[in-house]
C-alpha atoms as a PDB file:
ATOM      1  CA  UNK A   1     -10.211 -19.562   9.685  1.00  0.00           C
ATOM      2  CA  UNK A   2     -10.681 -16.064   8.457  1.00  0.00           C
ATOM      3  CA  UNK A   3     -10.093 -14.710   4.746  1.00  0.00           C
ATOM      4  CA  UNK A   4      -9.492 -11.816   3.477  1.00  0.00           C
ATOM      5  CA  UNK A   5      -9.510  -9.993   0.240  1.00  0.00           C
ATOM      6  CA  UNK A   6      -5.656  -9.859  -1.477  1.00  0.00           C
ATOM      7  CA  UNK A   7      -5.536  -8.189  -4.834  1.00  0.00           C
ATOM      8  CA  UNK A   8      -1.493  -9.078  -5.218  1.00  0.00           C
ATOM      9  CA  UNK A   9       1.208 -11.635  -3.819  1.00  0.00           C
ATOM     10  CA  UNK A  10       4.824 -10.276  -5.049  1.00  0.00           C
ATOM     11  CA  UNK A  11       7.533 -12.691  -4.483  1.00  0.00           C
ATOM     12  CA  UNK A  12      10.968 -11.149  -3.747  1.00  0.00           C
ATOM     13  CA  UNK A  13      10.655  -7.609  -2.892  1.00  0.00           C
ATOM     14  CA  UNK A  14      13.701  -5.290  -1.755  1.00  0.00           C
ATOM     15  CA  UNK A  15      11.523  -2.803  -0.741  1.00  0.00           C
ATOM     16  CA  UNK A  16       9.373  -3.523   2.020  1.00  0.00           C
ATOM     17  CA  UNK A  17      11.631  -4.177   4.943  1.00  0.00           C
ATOM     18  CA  UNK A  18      15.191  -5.983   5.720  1.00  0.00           C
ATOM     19  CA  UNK A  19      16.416  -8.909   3.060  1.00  0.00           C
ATOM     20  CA  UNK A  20      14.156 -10.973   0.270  1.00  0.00           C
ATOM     21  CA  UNK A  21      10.325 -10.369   1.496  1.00  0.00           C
ATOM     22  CA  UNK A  22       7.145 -11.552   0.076  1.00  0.00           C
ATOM     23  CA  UNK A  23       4.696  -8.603   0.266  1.00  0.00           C
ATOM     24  CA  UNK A  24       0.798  -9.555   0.415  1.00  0.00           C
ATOM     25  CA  UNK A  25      -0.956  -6.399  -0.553  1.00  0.00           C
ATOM     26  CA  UNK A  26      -4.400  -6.379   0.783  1.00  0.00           C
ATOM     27  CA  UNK A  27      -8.087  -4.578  -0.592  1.00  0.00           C
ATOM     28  CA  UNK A  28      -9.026  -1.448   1.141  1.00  0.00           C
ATOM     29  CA  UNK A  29      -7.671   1.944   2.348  1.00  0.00           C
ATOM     30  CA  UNK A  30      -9.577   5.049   4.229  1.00  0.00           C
ATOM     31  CA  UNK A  31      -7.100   7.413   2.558  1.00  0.00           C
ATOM     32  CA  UNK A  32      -6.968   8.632  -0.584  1.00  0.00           C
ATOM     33  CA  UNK A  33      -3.872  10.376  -1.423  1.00  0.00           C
ATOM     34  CA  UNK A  34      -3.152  12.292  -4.488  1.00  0.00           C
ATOM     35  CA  UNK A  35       0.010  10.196  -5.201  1.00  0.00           C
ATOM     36  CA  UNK A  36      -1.048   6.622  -4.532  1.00  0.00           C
ATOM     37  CA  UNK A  37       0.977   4.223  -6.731  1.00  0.00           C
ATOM     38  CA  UNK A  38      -1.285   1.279  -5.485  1.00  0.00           C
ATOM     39  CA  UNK A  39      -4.930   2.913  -6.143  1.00  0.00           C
ATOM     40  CA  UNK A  40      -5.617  -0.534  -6.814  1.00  0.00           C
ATOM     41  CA  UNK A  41      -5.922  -0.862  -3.373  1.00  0.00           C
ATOM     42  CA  UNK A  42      -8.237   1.699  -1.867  1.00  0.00           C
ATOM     43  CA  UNK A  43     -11.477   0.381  -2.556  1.00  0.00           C
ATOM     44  CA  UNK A  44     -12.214  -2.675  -0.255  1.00  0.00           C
ATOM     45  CA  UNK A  45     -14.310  -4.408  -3.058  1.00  0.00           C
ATOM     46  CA  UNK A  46     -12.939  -5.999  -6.658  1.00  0.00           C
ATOM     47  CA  UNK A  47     -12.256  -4.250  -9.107  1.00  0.00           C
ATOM     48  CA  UNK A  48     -11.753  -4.668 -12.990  1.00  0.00           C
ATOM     49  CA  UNK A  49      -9.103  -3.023 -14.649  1.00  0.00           C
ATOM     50  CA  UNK A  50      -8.717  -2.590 -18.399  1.00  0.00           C
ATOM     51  CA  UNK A  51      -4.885  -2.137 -19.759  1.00  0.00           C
ATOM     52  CA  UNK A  52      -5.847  -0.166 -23.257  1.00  0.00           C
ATOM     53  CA  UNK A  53      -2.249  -1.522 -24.730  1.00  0.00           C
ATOM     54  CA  UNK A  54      -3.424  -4.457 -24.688  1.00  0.00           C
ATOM     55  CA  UNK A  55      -7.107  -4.618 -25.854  1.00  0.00           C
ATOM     56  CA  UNK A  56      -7.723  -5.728 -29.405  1.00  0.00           C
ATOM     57  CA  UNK A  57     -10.854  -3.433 -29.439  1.00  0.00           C
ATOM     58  CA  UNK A  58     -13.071  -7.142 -30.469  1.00  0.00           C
ATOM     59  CA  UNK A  59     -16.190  -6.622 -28.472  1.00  0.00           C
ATOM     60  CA  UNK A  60     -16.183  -9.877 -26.426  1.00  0.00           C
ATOM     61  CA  UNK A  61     -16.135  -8.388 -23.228  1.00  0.00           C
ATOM     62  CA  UNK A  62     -19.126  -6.374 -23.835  1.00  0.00           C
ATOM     63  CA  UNK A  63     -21.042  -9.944 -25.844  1.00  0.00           C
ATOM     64  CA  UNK A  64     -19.840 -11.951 -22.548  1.00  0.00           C
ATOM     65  CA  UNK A  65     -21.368  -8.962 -19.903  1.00  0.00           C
ATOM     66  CA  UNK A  66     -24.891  -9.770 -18.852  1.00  0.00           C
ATOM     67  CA  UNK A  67     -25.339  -5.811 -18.597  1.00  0.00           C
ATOM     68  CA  UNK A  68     -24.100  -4.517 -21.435  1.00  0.00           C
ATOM     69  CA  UNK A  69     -27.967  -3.612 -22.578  1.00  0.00           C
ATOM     70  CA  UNK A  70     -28.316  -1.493 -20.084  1.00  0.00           C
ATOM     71  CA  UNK A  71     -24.236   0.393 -19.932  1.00  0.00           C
ATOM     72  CA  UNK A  72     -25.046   1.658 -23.997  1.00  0.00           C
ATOM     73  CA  UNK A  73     -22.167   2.584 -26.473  1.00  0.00           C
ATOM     74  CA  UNK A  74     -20.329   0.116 -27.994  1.00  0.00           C
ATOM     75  CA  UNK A  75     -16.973  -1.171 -28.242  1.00  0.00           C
ATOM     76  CA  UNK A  76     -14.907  -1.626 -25.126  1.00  0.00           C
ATOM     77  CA  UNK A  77     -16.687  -1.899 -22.084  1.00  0.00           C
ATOM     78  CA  UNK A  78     -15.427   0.661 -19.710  1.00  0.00           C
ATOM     79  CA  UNK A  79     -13.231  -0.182 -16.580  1.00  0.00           C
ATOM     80  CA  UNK A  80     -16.325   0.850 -14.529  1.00  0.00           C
ATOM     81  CA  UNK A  81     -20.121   0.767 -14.914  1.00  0.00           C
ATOM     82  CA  UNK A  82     -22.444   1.583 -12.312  1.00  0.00           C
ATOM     83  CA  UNK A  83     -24.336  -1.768 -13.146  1.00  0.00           C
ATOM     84  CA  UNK A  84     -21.353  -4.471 -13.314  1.00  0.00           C
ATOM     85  CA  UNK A  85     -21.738  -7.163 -10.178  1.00  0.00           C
ATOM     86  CA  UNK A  86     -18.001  -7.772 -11.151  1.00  0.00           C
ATOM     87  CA  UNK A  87     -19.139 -11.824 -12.123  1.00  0.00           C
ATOM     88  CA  UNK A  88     -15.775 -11.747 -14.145  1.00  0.00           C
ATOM     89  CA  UNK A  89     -17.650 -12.892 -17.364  1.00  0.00           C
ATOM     90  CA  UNK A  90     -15.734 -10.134 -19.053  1.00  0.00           C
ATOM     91  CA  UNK A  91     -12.470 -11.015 -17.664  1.00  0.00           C
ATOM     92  CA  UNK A  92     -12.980 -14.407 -18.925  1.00  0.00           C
ATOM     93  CA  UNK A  93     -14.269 -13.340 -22.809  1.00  0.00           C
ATOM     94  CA  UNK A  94     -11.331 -11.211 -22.754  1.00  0.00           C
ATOM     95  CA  UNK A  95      -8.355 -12.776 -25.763  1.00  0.00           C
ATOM     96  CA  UNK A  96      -5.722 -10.414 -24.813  1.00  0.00           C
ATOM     97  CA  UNK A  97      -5.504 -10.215 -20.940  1.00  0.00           C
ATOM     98  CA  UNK A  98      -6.552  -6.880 -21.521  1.00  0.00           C
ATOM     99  CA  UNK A  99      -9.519  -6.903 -18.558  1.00  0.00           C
ATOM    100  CA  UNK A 100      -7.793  -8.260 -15.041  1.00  0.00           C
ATOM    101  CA  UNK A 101     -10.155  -8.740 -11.701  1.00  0.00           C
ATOM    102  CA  UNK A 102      -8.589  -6.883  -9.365  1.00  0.00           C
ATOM    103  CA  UNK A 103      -9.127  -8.473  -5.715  1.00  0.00           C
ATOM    104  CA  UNK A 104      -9.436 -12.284  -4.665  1.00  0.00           C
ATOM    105  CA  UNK A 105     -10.605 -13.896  -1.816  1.00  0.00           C
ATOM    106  CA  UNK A 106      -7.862 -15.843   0.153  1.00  0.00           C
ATOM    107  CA  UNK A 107      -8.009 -17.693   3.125  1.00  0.00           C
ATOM    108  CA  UNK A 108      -5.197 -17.996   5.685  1.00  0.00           C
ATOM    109  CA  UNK A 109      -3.649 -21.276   5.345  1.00  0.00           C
ATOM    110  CA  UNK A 110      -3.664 -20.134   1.290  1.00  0.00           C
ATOM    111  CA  UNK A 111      -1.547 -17.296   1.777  1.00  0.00           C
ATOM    112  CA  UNK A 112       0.330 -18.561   4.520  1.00  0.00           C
ATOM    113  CA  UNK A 113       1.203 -21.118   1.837  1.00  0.00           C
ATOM    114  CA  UNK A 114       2.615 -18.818  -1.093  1.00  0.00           C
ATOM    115  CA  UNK A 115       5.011 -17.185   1.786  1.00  0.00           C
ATOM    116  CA  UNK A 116       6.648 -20.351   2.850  1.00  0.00           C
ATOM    117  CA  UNK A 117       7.418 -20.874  -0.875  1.00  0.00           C
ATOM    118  CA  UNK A 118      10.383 -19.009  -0.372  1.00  0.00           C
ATOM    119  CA  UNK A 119      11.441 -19.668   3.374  1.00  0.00           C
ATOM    120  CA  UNK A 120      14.882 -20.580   1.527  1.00  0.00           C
ATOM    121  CA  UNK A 121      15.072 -16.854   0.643  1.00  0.00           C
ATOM    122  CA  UNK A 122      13.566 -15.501   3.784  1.00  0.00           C
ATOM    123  CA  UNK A 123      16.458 -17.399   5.698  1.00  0.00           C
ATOM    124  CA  UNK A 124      19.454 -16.343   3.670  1.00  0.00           C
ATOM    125  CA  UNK A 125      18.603 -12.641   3.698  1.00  0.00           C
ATOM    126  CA  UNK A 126      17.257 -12.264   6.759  1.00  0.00           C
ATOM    127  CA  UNK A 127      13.512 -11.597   5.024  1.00  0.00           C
ATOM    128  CA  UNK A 128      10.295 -12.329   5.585  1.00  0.00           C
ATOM    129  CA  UNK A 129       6.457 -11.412   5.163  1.00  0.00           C
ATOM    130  CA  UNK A 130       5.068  -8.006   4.534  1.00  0.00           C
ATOM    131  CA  UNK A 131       1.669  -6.875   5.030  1.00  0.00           C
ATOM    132  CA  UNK A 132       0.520  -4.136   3.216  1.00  0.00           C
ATOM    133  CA  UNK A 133      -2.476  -2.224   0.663  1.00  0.00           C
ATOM    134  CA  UNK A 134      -4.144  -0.859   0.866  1.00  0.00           C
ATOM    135  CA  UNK A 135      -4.158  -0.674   4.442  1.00  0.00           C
ATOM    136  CA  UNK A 136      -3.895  -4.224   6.894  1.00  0.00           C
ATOM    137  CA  UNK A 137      -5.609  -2.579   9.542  1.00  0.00           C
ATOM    138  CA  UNK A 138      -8.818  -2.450   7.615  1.00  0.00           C
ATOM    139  CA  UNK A 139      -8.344  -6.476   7.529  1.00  0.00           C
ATOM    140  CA  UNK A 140      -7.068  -6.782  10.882  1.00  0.00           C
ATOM    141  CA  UNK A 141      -8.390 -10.336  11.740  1.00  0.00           C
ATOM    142  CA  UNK A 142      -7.554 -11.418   8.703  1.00  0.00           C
ATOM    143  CA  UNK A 143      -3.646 -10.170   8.773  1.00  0.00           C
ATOM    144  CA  UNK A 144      -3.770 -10.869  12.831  1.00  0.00           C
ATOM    145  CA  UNK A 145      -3.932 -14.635  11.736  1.00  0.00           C
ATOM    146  CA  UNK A 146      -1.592 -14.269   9.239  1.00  0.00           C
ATOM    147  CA  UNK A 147       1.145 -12.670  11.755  1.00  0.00           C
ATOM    148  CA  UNK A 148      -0.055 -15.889  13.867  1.00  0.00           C
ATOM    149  CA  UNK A 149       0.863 -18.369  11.439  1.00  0.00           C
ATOM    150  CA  UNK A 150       4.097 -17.030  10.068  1.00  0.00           C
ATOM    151  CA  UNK A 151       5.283 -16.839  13.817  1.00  0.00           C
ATOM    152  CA  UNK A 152       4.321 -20.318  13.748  1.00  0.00           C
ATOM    153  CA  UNK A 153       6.152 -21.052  11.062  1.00  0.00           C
ATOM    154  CA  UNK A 154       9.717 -19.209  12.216  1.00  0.00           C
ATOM    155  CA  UNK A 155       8.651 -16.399   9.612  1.00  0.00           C
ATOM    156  CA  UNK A 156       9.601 -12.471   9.840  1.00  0.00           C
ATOM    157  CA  UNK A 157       7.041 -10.504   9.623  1.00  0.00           C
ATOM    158  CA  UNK A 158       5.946  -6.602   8.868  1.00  0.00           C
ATOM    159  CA  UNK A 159       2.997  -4.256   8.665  1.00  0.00           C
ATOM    160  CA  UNK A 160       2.868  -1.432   6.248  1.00  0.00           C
ATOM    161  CA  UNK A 161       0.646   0.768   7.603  1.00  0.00           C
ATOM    162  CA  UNK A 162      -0.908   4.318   7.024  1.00  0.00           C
ATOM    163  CA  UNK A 163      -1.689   4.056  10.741  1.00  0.00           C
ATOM    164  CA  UNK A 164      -5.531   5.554  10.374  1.00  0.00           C
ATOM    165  CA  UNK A 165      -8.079   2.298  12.002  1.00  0.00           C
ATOM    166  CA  UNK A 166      -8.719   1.322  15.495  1.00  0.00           C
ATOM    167  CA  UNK A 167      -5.900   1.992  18.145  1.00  0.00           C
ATOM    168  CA  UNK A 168      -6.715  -2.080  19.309  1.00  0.00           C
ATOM    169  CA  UNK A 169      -6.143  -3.883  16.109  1.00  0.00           C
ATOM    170  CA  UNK A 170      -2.937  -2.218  16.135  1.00  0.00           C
ATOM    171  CA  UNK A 171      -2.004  -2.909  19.357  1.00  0.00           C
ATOM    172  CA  UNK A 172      -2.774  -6.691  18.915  1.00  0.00           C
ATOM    173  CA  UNK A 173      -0.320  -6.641  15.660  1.00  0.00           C
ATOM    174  CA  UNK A 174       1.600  -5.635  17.617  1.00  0.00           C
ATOM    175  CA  UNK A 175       2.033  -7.969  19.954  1.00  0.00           C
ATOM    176  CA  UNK A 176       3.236 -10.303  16.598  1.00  0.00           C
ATOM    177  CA  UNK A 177       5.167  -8.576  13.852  1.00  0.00           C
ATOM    178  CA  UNK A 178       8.597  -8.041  14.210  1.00  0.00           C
ATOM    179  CA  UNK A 179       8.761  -4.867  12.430  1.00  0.00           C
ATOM    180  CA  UNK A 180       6.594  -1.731  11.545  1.00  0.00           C
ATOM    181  CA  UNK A 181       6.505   0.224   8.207  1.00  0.00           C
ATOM    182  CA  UNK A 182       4.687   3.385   9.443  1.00  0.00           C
ATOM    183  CA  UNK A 183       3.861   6.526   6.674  1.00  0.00           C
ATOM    184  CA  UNK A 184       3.828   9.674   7.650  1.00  0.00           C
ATOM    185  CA  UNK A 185       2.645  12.530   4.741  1.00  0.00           C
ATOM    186  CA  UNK A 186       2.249  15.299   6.360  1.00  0.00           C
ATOM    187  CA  UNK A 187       2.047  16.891  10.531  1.00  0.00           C
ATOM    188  CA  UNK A 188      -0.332  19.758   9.482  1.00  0.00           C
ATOM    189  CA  UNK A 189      -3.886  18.357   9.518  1.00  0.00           C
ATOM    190  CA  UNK A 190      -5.696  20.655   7.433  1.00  0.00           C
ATOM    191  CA  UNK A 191      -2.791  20.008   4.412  1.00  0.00           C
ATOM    192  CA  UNK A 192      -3.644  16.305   5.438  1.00  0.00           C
ATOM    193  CA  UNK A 193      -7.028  16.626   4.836  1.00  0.00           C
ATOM    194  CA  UNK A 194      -6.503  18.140   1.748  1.00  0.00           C
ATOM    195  CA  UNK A 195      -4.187  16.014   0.083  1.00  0.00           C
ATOM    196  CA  UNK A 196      -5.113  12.153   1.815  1.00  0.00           C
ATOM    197  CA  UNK A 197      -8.927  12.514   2.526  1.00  0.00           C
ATOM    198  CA  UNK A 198      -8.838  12.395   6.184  1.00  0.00           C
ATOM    199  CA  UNK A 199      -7.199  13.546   9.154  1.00  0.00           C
ATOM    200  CA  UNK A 200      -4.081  13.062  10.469  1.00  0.00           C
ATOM    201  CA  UNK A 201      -4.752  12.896  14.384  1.00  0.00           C
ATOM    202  CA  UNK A 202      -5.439   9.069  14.950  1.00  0.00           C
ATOM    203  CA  UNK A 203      -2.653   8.465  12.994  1.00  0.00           C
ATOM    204  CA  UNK A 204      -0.599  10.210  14.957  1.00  0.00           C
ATOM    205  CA  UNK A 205      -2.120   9.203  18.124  1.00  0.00           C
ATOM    206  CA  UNK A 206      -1.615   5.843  17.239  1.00  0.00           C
ATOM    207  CA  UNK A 207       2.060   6.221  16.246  1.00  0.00           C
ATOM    208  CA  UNK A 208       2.596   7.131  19.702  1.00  0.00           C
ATOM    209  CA  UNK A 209       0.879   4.449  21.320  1.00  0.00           C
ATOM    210  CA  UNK A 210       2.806   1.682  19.312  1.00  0.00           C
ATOM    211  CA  UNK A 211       5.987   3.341  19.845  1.00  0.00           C
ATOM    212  CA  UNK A 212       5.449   3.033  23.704  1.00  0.00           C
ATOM    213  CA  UNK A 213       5.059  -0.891  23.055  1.00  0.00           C
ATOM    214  CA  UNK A 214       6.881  -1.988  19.948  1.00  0.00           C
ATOM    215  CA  UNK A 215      11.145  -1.517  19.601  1.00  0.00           C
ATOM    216  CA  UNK A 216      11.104  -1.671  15.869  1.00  0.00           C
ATOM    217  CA  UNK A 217       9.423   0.728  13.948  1.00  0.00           C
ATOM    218  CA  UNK A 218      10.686   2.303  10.450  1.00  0.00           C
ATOM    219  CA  UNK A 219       8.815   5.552   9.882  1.00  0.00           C
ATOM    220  CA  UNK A 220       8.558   6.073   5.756  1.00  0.00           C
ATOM    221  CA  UNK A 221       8.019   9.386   4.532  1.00  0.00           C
ATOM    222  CA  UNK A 222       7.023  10.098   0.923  1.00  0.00           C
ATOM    223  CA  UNK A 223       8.390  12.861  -0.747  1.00  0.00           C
ATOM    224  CA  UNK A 224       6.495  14.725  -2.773  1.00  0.00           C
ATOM    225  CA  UNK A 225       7.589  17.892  -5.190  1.00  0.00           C
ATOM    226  CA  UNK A 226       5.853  20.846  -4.472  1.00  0.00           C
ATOM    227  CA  UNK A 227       3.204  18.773  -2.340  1.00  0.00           C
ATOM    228  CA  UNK A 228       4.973  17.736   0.800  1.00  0.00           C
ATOM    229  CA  UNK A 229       8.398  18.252   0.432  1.00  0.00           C
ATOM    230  CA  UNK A 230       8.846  22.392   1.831  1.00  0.00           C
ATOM    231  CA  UNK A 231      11.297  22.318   4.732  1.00  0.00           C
ATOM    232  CA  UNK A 232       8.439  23.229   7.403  1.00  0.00           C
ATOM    233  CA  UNK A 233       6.791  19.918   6.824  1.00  0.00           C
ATOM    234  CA  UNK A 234       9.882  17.636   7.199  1.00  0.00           C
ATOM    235  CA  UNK A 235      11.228  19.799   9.736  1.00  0.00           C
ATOM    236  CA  UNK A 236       7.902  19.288  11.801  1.00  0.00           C
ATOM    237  CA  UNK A 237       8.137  15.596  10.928  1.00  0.00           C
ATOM    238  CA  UNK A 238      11.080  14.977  12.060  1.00  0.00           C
ATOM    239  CA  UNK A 239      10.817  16.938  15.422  1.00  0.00           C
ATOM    240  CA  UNK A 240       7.735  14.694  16.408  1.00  0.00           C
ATOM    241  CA  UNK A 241       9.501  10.856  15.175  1.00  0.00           C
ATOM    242  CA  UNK A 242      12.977  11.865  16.971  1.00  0.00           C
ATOM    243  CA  UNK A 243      10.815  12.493  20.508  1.00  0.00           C
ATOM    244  CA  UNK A 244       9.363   8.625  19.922  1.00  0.00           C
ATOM    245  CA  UNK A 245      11.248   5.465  21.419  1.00  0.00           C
ATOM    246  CA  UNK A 246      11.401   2.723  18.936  1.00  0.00           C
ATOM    247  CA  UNK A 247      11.806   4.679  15.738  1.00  0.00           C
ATOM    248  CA  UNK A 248      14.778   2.052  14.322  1.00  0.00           C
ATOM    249  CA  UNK A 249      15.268   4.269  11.145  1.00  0.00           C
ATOM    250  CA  UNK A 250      13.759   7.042   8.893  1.00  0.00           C
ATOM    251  CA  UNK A 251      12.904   5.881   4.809  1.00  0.00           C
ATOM    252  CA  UNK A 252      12.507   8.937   2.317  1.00  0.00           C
ATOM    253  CA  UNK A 253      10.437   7.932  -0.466  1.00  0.00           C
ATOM    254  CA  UNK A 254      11.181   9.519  -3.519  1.00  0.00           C
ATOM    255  CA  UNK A 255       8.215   9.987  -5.607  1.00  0.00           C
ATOM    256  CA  UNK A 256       7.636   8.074  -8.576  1.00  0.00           C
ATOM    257  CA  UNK A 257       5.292   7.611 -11.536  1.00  0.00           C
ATOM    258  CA  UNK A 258       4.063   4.057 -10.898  1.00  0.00           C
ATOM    259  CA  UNK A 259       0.527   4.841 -10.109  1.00  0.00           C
ATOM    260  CA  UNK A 260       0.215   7.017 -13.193  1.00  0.00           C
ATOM    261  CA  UNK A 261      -0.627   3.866 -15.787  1.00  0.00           C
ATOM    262  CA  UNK A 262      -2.980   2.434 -12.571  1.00  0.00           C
ATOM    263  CA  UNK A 263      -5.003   5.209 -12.125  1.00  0.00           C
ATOM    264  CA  UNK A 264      -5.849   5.048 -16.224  1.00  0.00           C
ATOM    265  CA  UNK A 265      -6.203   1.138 -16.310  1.00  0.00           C
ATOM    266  CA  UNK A 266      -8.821   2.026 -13.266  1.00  0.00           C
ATOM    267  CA  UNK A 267     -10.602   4.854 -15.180  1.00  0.00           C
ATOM    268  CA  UNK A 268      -9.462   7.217 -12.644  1.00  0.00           C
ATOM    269  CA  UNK A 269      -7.834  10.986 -12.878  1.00  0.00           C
ATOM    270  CA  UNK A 270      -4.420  11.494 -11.884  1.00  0.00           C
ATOM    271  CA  UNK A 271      -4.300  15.127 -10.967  1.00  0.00           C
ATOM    272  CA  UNK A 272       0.010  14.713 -10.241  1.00  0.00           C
ATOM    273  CA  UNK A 273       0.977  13.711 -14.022  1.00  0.00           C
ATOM    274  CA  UNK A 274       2.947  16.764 -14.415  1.00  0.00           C
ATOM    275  CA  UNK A 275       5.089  16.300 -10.930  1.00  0.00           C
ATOM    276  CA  UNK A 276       8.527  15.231 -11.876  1.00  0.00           C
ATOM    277  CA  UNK A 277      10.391  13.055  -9.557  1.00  0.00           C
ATOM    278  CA  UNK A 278      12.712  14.403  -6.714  1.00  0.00           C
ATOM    279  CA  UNK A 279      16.537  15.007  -7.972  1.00  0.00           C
ATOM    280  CA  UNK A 280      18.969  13.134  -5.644  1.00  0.00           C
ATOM    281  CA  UNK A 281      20.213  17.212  -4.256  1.00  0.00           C
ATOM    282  CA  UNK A 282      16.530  17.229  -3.102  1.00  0.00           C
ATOM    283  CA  UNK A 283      16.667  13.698  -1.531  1.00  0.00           C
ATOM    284  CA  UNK A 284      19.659  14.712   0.109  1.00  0.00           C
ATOM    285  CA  UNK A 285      18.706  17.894   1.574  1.00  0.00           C
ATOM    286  CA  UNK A 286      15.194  16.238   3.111  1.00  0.00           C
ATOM    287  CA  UNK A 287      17.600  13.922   5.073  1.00  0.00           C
ATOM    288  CA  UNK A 288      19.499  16.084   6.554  1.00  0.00           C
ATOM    289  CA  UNK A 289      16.618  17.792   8.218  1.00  0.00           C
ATOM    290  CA  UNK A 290      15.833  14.222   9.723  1.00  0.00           C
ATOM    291  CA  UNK A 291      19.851  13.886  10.385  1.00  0.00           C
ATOM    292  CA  UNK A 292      19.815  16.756  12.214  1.00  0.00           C
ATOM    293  CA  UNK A 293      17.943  15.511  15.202  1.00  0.00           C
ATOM    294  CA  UNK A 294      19.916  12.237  15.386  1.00  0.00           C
ATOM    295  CA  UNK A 295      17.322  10.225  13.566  1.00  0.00           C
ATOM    296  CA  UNK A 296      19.219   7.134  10.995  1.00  0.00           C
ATOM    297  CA  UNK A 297      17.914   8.288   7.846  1.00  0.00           C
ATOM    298  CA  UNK A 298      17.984   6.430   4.388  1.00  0.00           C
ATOM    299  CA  UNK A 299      17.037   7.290   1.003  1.00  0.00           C
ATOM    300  CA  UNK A 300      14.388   4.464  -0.369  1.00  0.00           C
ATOM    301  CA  UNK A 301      12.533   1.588   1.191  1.00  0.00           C
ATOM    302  CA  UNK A 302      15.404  -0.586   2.450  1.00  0.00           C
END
């Protein structure tokens, strides 16, 4: 039975796909986009994070950490040290909750487990499982089992992805989920580059290639002030999703502060803390470039 590496479980999401879902977000994602509100989940190894708010300031963490000879200061042990093995000794000294391991190894039959929890749910709203991250693809025997057992168990399933891993794991997802949660940022790859870390061509390619194979695919663009919202991107977006078969509907993200307070907790920079959310004129004008082409187009994840 394979495992995998889950670093959150949340129980009745709206957001990622039809009805009451449970959304398994998984460790590990190749891009690295400016406004991730889950940074939690790029690297594919544990983290610690440190909410400040909540950290009496008492030194056990740094007493309980076997390196703390060798990190200097004193005080609050930073989120991250170049030395820490991540043996949780910190996590565990800490009073307050105010240090959280981020990332925990999960096998199958445990996950599969805290979905059919709520099958009662999942059956009155027409819900079900959701894969996401991070990025599933990066995990893709892991989440291939996963799609196996809910089908075994008469449970929906999804797969958020960002598209960017090997054309085959895709392909064999698939062949299983019942629906597709597919981002698309930008169609220029140099702005791509810029703004996510790498380029946009496999993701594309791959778009295509599950489009030829799956009927239910809900392309979600984030929107982005002053990043990725100009009319030639969407425009160009739009012209490429309306020419695919199997695009079921179009999701416009609005973007949103969330990953501001992660990015601290994480001790990393957040270089879109001035970027004010879309106003709902903006939202609106961004769909109608996807209306346009004939595309069924709605505002937010649902």
């Amino acid at each position: 039975m394979q495992s995998g590496l889950v670093f959150n479980i949340q129980k009745y999401s709206l957001h990622d796909g039809p009805g009451i879902r449970t959304t398994v977000f998984l460790k590990g994602c190749p891009l690295c986009c400016d406004w991730c509100h889950n940074p939690e989940g790029i690297s594919p190894e544990r983290e610690i994070v440190v909410a400040e708010t909540r950290c009496a300031v008492c030194g056990h963490c740094r007493e309980a950490c076997p390196f703390s000879d060798s990190i200097g200061g004193t005080g609050v042990l930073p989120a991250r040290n170049e030395p820490c093995d991540y043996c949780s000794k910190c996590v565990e000294a800490c009073p307050t909750g105010a240090r959280q391991m981020v990332g925990r190894e999960m096998t199958v039959a445990e996950v599969t487990a805290e979905i059919l929890k709520d099958r009662v749910f999942y059956e009155e709203s027409g819900g079900g499982a959701t894969f996401s991250g991070g990025e599933p693809l990066l995990q893709s025997a892991f989440v291939i089992e996963l799609l196996e057992a809910c089908h075994a168990n008469g449970i929906r399933t999804a797969v958020d992805t960002c598209g960017f891993g090997r054309s085959e794991s895709l392909l064999a997802m698939a062949r299983l989920a019942d629906l597709f949660l597919y981002d698309i940022k930008f169609m220029d790859d140099a702005r791509h580059r810029e703004h996510c870390g790498v380029t946009n061509s496999l993701i594309l390619e791959n778009l295509q290639a599950l489009a030829r194979v799956h009927s239910n695919i809900w392309i979600r663009v984030p929107v982005i002030p002053n990043v990725n919202d100009d009319g030639d991107n969407l425009s160009a977006i739009a012209g490429f999703t309306a020419t695919l078969p199997g695009i079921r509907q179009v999701n416009l993200l609005p973007y949103h502060k969330t990953g501001l307070t992660k990015h601290a907790r994480l001790g990393h920079e957040y270089d879109l803390a001035d970027v004010r959310p879309p106003s709902a004129e903006k939202m609106e004008q961004a769909a109608g470039l996807f209306r346009t082409t004939g595309l069924n187009v709605r505002i937010g994840g649902h």
